[in-house]
Protein backbone atom coordinates (compact mmCIF):
# COMPACT_ATOMS: atom_id res chain seq x y z
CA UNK A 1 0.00 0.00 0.00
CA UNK A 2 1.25 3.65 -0.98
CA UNK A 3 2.35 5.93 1.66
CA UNK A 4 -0.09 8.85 0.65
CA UNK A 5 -2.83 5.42 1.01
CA UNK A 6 -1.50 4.74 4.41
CA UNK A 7 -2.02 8.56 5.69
CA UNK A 8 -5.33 8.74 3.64
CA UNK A 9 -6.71 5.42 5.83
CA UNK A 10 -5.19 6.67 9.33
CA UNK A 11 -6.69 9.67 9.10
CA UNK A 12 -10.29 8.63 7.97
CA UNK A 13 -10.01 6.04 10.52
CA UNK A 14 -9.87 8.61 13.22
CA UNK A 15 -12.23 10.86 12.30
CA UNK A 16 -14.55 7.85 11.89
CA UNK A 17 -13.95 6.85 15.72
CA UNK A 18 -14.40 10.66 16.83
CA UNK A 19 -17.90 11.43 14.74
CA UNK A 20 -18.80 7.68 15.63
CA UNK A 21 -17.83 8.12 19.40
CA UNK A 22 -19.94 11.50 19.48
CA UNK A 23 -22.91 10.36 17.44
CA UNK A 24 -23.63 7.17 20.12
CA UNK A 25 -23.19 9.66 22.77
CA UNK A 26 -25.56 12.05 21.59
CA UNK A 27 -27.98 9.48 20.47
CA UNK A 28 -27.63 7.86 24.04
CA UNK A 29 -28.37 10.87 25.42
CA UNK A 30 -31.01 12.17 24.32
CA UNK A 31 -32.36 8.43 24.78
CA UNK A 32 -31.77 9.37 28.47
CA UNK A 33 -33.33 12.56 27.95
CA UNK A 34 -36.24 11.03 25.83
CA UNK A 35 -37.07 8.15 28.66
CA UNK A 36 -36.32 10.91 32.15
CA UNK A 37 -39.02 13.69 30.14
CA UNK A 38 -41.79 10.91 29.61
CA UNK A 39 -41.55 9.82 32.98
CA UNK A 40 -41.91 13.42 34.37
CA UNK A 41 -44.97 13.83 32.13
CA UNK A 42 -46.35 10.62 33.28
CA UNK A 43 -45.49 11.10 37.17
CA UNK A 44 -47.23 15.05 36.53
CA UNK A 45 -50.45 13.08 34.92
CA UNK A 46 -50.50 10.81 38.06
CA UNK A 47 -50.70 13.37 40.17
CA UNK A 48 -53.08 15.70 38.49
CA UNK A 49 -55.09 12.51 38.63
CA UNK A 50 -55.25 12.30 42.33
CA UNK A 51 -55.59 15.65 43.03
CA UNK A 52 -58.67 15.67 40.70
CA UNK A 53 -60.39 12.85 42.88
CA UNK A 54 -59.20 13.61 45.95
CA UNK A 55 -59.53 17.22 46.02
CA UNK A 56 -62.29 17.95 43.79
CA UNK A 57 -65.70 16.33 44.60
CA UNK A 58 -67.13 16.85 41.94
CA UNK A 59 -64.63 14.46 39.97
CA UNK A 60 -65.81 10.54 40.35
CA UNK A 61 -64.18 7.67 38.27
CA UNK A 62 -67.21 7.45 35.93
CA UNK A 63 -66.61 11.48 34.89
CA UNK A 64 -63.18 11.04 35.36
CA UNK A 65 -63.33 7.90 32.29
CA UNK A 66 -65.55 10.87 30.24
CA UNK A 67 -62.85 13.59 30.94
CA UNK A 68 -59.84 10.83 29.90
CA UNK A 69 -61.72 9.95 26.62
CA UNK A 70 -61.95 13.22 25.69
CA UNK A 71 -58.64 15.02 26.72
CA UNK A 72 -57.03 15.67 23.65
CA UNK A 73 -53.71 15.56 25.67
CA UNK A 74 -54.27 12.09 26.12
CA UNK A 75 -50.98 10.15 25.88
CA UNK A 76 -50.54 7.53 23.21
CA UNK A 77 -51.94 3.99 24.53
CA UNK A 78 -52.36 6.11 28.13
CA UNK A 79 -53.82 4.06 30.86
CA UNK A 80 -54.71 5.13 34.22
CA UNK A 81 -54.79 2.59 37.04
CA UNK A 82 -56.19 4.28 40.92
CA UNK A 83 -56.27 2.06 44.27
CA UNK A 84 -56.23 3.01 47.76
CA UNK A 85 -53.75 2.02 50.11
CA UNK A 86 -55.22 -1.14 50.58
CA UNK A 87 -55.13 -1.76 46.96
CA UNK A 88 -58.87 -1.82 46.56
CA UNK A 89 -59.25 -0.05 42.79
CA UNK A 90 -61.08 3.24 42.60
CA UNK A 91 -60.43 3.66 38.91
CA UNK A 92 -58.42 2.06 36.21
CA UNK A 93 -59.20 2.54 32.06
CA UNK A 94 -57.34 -0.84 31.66
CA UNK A 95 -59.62 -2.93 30.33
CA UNK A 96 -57.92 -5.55 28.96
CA UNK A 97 -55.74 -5.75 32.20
CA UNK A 98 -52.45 -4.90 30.03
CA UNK A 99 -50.46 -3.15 32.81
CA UNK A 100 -49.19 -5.28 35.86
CA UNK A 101 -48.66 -3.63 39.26
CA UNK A 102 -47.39 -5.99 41.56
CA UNK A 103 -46.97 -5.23 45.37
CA UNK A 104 -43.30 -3.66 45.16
CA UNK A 105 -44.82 -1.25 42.91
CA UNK A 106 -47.59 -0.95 45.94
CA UNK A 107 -44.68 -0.40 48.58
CA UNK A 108 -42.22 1.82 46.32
CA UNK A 109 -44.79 4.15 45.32
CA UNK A 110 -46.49 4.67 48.96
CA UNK A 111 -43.43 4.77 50.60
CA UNK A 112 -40.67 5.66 48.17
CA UNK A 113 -40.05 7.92 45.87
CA UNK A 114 -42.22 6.60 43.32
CA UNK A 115 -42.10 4.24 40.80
CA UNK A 116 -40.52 4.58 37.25
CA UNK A 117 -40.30 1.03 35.01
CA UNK A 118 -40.94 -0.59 31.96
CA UNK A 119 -43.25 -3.06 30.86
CA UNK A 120 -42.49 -4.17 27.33
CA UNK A 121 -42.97 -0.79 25.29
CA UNK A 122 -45.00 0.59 28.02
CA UNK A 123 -43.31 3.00 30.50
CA UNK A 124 -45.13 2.98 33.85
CA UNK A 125 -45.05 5.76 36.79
CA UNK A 126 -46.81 5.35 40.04
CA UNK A 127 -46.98 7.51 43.41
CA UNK A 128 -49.17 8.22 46.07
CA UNK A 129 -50.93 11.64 46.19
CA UNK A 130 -52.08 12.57 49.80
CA UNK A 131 -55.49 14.76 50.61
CA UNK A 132 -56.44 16.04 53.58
CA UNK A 133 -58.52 13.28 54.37
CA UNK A 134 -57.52 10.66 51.24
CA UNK A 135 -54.38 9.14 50.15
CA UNK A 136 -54.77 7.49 46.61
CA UNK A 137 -52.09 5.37 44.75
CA UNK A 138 -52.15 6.31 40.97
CA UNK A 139 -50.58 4.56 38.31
CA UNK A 140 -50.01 5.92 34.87
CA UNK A 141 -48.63 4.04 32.14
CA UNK A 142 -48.00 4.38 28.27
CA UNK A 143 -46.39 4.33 24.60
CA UNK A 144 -43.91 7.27 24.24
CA UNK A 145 -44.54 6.87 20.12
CA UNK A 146 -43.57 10.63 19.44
CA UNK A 147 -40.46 10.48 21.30
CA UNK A 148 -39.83 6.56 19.86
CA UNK A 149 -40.16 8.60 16.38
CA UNK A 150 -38.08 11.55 17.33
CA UNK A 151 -35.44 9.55 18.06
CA UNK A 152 -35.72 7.60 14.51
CA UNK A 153 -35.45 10.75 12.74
CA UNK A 154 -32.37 11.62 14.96
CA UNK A 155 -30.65 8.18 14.35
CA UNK A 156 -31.52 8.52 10.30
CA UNK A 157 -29.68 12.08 10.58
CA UNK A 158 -26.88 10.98 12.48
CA UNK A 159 -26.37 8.38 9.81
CA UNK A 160 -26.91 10.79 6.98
CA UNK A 161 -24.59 13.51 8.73
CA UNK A 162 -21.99 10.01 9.30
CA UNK A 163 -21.76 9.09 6.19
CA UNK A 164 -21.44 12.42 4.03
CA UNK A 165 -18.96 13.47 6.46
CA UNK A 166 -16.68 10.46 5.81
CA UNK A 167 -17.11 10.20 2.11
CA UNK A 168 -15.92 14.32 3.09
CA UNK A 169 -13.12 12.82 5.17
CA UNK A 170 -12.06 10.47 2.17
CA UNK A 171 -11.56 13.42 -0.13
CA UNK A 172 -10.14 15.78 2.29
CA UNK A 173 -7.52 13.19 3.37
CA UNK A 174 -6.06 12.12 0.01
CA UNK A 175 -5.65 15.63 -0.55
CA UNK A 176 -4.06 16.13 2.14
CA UNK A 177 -1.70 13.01 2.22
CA UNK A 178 -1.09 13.87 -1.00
CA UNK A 179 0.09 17.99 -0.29
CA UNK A 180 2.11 16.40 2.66
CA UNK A 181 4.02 14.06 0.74
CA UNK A 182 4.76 16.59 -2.26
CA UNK A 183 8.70 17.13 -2.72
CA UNK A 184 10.58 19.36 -0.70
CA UNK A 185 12.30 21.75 -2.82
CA UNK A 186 8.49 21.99 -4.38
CA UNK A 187 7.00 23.09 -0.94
CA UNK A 188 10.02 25.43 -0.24
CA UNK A 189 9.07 27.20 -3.63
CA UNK A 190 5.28 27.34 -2.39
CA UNK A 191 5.73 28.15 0.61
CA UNK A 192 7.96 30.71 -0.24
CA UNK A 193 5.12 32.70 -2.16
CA UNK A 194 2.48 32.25 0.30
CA UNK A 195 0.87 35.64 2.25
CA UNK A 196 -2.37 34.28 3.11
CA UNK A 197 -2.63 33.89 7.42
CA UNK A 198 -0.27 35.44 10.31
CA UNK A 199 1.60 33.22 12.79
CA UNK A 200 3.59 34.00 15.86
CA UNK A 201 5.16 30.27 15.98
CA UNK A 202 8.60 29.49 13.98
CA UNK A 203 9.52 26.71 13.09
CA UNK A 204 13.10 25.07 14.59
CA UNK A 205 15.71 25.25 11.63
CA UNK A 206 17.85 22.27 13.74
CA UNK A 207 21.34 22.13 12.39
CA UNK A 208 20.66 24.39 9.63
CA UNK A 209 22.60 21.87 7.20
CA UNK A 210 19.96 19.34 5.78
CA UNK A 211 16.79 20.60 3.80
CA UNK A 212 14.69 20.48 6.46
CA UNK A 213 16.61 23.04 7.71
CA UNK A 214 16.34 25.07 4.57
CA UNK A 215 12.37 24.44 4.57
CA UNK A 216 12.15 25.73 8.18
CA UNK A 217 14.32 29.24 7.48
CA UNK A 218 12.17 29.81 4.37
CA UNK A 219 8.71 28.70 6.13
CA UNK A 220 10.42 31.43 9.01
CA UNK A 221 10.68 34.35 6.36
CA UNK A 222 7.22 33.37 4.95
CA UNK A 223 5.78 33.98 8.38
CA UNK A 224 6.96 37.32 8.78
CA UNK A 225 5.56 38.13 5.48
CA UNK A 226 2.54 37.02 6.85
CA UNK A 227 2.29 38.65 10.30
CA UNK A 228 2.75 41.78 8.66
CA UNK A 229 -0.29 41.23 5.94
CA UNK A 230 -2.23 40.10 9.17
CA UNK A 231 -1.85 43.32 10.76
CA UNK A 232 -2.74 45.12 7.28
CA UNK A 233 -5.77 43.06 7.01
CA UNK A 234 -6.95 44.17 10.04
CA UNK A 235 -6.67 47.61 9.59
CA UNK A 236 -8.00 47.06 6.33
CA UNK A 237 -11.82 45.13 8.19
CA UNK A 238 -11.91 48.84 9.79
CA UNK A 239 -11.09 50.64 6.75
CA UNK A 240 -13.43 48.66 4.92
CA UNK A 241 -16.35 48.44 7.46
CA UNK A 242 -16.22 52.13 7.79
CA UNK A 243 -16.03 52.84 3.82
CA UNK A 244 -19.20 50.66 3.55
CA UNK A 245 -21.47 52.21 6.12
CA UNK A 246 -21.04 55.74 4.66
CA UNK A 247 -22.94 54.88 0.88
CA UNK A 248 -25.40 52.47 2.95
CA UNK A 249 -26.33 54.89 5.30
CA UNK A 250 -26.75 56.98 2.84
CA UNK A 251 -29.21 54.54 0.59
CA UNK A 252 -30.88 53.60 3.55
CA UNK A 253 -31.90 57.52 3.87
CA UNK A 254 -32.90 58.01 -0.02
CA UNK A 255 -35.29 54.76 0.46
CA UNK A 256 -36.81 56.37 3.31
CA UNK A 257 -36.99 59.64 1.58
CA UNK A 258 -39.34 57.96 -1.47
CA UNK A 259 -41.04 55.64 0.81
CA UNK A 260 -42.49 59.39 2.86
CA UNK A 261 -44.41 59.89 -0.46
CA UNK A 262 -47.51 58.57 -1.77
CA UNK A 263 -47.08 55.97 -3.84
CA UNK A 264 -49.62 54.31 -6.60
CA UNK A 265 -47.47 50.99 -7.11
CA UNK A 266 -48.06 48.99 -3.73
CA UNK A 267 -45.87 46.15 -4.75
CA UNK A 268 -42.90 48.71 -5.52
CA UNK A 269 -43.23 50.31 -2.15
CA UNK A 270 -43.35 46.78 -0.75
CA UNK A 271 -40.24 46.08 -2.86
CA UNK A 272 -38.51 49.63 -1.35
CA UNK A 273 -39.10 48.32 1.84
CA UNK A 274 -37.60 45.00 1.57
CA UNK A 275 -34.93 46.92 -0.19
CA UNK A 276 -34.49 49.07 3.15
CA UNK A 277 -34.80 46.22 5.51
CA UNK A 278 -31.57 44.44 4.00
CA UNK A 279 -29.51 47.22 3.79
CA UNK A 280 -30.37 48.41 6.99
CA UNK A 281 -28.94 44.72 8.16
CA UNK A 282 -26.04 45.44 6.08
CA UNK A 283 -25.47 48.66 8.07
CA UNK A 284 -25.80 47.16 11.52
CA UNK A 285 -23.02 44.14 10.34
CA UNK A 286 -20.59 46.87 9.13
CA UNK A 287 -21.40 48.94 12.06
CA UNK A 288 -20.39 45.78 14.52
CA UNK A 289 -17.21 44.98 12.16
CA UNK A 290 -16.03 48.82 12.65
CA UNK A 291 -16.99 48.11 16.68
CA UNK A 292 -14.96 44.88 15.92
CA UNK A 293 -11.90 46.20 14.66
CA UNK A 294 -12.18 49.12 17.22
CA UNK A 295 -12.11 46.78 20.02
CA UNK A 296 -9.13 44.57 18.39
CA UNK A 297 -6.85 48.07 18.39
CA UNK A 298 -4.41 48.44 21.18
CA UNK A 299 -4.76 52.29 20.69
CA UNK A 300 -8.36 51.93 22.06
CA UNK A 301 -6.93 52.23 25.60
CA UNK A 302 -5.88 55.94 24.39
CA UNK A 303 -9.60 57.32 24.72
CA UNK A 304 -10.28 55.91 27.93
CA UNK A 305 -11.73 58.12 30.85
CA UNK A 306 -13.69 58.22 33.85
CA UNK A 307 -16.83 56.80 33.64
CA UNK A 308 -20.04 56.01 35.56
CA UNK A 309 -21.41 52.83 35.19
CA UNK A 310 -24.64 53.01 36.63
CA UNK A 311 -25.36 56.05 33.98
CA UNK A 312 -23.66 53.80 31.10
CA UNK A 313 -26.22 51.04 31.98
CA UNK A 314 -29.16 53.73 32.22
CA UNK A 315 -28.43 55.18 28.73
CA UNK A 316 -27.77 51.37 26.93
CA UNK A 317 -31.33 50.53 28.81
CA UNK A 318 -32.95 54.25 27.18
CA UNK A 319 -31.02 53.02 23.64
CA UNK A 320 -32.48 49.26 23.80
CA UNK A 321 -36.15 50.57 24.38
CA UNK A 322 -35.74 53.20 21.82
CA UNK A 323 -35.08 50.29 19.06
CA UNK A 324 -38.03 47.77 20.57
CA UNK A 325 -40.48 49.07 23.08
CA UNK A 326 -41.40 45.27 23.72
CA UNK A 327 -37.88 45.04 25.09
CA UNK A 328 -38.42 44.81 29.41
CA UNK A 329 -34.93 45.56 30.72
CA UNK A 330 -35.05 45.90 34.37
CA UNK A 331 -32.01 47.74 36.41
CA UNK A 332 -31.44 47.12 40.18
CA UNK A 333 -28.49 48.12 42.22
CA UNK A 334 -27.50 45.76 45.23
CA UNK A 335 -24.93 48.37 46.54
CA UNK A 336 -25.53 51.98 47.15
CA UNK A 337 -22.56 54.59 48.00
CA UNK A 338 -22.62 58.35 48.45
CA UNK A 339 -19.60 58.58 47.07
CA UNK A 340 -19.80 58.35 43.54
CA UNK A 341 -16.25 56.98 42.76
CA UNK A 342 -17.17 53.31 43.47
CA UNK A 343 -19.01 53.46 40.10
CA UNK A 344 -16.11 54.57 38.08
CA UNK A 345 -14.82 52.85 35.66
CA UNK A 346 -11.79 53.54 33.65
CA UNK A 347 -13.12 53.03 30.10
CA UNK A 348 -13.57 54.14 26.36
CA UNK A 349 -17.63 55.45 26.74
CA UNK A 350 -18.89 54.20 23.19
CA UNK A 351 -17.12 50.32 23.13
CA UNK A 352 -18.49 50.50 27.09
CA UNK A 353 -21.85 50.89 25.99
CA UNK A 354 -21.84 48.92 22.73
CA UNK A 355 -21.28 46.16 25.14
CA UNK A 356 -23.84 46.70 27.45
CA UNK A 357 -26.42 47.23 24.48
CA UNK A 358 -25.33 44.13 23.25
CA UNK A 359 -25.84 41.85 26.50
CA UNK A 360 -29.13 43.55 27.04
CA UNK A 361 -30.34 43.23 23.53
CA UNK A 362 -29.28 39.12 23.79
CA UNK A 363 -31.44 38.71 26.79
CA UNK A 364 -34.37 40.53 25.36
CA UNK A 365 -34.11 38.53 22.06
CA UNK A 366 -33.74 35.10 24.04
CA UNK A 367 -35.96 35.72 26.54
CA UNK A 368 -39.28 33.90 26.54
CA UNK A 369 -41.03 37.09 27.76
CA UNK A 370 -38.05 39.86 26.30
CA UNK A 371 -37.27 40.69 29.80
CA UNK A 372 -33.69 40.92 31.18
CA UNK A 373 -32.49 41.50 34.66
CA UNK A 374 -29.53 43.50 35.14
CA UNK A 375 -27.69 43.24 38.81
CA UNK A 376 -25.15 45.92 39.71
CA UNK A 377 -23.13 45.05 42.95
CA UNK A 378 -19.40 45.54 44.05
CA UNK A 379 -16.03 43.92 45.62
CA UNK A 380 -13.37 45.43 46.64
CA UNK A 381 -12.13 47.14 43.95
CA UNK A 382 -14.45 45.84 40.92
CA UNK A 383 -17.87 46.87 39.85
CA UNK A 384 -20.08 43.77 38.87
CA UNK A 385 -22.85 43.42 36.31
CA UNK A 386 -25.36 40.50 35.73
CA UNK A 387 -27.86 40.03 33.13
CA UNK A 388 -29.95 37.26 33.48
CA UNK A 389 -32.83 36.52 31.00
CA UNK A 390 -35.19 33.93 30.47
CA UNK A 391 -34.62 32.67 27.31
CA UNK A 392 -34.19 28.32 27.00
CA UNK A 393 -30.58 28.93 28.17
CA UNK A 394 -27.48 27.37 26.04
CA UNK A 395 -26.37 24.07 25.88
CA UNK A 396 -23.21 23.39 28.23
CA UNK A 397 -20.97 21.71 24.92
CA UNK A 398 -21.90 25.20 22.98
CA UNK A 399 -20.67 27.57 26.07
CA UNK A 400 -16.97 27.60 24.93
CA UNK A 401 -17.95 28.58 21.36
CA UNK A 402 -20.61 31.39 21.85
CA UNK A 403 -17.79 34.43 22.16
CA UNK A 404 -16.21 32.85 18.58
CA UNK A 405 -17.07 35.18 15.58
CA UNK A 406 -19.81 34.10 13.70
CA UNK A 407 -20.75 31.48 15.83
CA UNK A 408 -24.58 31.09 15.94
CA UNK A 409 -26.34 27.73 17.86
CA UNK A 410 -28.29 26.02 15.81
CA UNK A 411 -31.31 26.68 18.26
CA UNK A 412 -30.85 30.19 17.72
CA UNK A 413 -31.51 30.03 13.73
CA UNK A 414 -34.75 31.57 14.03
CA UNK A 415 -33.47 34.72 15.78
CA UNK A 416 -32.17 37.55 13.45
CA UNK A 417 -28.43 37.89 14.35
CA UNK A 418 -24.79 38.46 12.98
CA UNK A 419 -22.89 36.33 15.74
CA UNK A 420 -20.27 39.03 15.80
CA UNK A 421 -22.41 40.37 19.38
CA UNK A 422 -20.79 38.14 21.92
CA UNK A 423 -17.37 38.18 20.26
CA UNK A 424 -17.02 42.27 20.00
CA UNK A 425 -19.04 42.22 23.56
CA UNK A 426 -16.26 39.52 25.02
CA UNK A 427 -13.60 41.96 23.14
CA UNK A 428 -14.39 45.19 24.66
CA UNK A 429 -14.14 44.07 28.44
CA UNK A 430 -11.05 42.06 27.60
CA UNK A 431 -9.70 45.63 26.22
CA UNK A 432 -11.23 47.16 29.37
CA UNK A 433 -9.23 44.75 31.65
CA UNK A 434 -12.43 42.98 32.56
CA UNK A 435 -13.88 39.74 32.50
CA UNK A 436 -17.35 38.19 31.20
CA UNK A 437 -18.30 34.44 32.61
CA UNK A 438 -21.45 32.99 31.48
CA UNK A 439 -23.84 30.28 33.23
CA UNK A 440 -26.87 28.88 32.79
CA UNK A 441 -29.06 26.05 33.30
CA UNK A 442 -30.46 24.81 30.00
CA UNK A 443 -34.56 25.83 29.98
CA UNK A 444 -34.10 28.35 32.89
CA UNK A 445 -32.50 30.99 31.20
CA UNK A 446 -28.99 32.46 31.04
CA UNK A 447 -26.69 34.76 33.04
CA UNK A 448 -23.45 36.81 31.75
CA UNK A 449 -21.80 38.27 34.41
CA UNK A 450 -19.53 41.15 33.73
CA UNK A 451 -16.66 42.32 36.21
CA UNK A 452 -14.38 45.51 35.73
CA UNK A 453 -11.78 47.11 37.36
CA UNK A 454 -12.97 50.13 39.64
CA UNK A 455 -11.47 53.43 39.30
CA UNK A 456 -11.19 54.17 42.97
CA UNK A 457 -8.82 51.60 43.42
């Protein structure tokens, strides 16, 4: 077998056993998730149940049966078995007598902490629900056939997703076998000519008398090429970004000018309008790249001063309700001083604010209700800001990757966004000498917290 062969196979190999590895586990676990959510709903069914007979007397088992037939929330193949403590039945829609409670299930869900177990494709909950006067043992069982299906579609993706990426991984890694394995003096020529990324790294030229050697001194002088067209490229994203929102702004204003005046052709002015509403998004995305490459200068730090941060905070809060009235952004301080130097901040006022806009504007977009908390407090010698929201939260593998630019979850898709927000946000207090953590439990919201440096330190 050929060398470039060899490579090819190794590396397909292990990118097999990684997406492999990482498919089960994400099939397993939202098996785990699939089987723990039924069993909630079943356990909360059980106990609206009991509460219904024990605490409503108007409820008996004969207009309990009606209410079952009819509830249009009526599990798949749902059947609800009621007995008192001394297992006399006072209900049960199990006519055929497919679900077996035995007396462990008797003593686990009386005594324990409830029941939760299979029986063939049924899953079966039980607990005891405990009136003033009453205690009923309820049993619910039943088919979980939309989750059973979910997770079908999720296994046919995973395979789908499997098996385009390693027909992927099969082209990708001849390619590359075959660029690694090109001859030297050939790759000292390209390399040579390449300006395309910036590295701080250099490689070791050993001895300095082999070709190695002479690969590693001209890879060397390729990456100082390169740093240097890194740091032109960046000044050319806030070149750019600033070139562009001049002629866009200035679009934007003409479309806004002719959409003022009466117009006969309704499907033009819709047109204008659509026309406005994309470059209006182009303007906000050139606006964050020039906040972006603002943020990324060292000579930012230059046009620091003194600020307030409770008045920063107020005026972000006045800008975010400005752009969306439905926006709820609610500001309470846990620390008060008479001396207004505690809230000082050493900072440049415009990136300052940019951030906060942008932390309050996430929580409001993500928030089931568009309402975000923000917490000032203090330490000794930093100023501390939390914004919590109520949004589904983020999933724990996708916290490392939500300050990378451009990053969007895929649960997020539906939300109009750049993913530059985080990153310039996460950018600005690093320039500021602060930090930003986030944490969250996933379905009970999120919270960034934000700590800077005070200026009466």
């Amino acid at each position: 077998m050929k060398i470039r062969d060899k490579i090819a196979l190794q590396i397909l190999a292990t990118v097999g056993v990684i997406l492999l590895l990482a498919f089960i586990t994400i099939y397993l676990s939202f098996s785990r998730y699939r089987s723990e959510d039924f069993y909630s709903r079943l356990e909360a069914k059980a106990q609206s149940v009991g509460q219904m007979l024990v605490e409503i007397d108007e409820v008996d088992p004969t207009l309990l049966s009606k209410m079952e037939q009819n509830n249009p929330s009526r599990l798949h193949n749902e059947y609800i078995l009621v007995f008192k403590p001394n297992k006399t039945p006072v209900f049960s829609n199990d006519e055929q007598n497919l679900i077996r409670i035995t007396a462990a299930d008797f003593r686990v869900a009386t005594y324990g902490d409830g029941v939760r177990r299979r029986q063939g494709s049924f899953q079966i909950a039980g607990t005891s629900y405990q009136g003033s006067e009453t205690v009923l043992i309820v049993f619910v069982a039943a088919e979980d056939a939309d989750g059973f299906d979910r997770m079908k579609s999720l296994r046919n993706i995973l395979l789908l997703v499997f098996a385009i990426s390693i027909l992927t991984s099969v082209i990708a890694a001849r390619m590359l076998a075959g660029r690694a394995l090109k001859p030297i003096r050939t790759v000292i020529s390209q390399v040579d000519s390449i300006g395309i990324a910036s590295l701080n790294a250099r490689v070791n030229a050993g001895s300095g008398r082999d070709e190695m050697a002479q690969l590693a001194n001209t890879f060397n002088k390729m990456l100082v090429r390169l740093q240097n067209s890194f740091e032109m490229q960046k000044d050319f994203i806030g070149n750019a970004s600033h070139e562009l929102k001049t002629p866009l702004t200035v679009i934007t204003a003409e479309l806004e000018v002719m959409l003022m005046q009466e117009r006969t052709n309704e499907e033009y002015k819709k047109t204008l309008r659509s026309v406005r509403e994309e470059i209006s998004n182009l303007n906000e995305l050139s606006e964050r790249l020039l906040m972006l490459a603002q943020a990324s200068s060292a000579t930012s730090s230059a046009h620091f001063s003194d600020l307030r941060i409770d008045d920063l905070v107020w005026q972000a809060r006045s800008e975010i309700l400005k752009r969306d009235r439905q926006c709820n952004v609610q500001f309470e301080m846990l620390d008060f001083f008479d001396d207004e130097k505690y809230f000082l901040v050493k900072g440049n006022e415009s990136l300052l604010k940019t951030a906060l806009i942008n932390l309050m504007e996430n929580g409001c977009k993500y928030s089931f209700d568009q309402k975000v908390k923000v917490l000032l407090s203090m330490a000794p010698g930093h100023i501390i800001l939390e914004f919590n929201d109520n949004g589904p939260g983020i999933p724990e593998e996708e916290i490392p990757r939500i300050f990378q630019p451009f990053y969007r979850s895929p649960s997020t898709n539906k939300v109009r966004g750049h993913g530059i927000g985080l990153t310039l946000t996460e950018r600005i207090i690093t320039l500021h000498n602060g930090t930003i953590t986030v944490s969250c439990s996933e379905g009970k919201g999120t919270t960034f917290r934000v700590v800077l440096t005070s200026s009466s330190v």
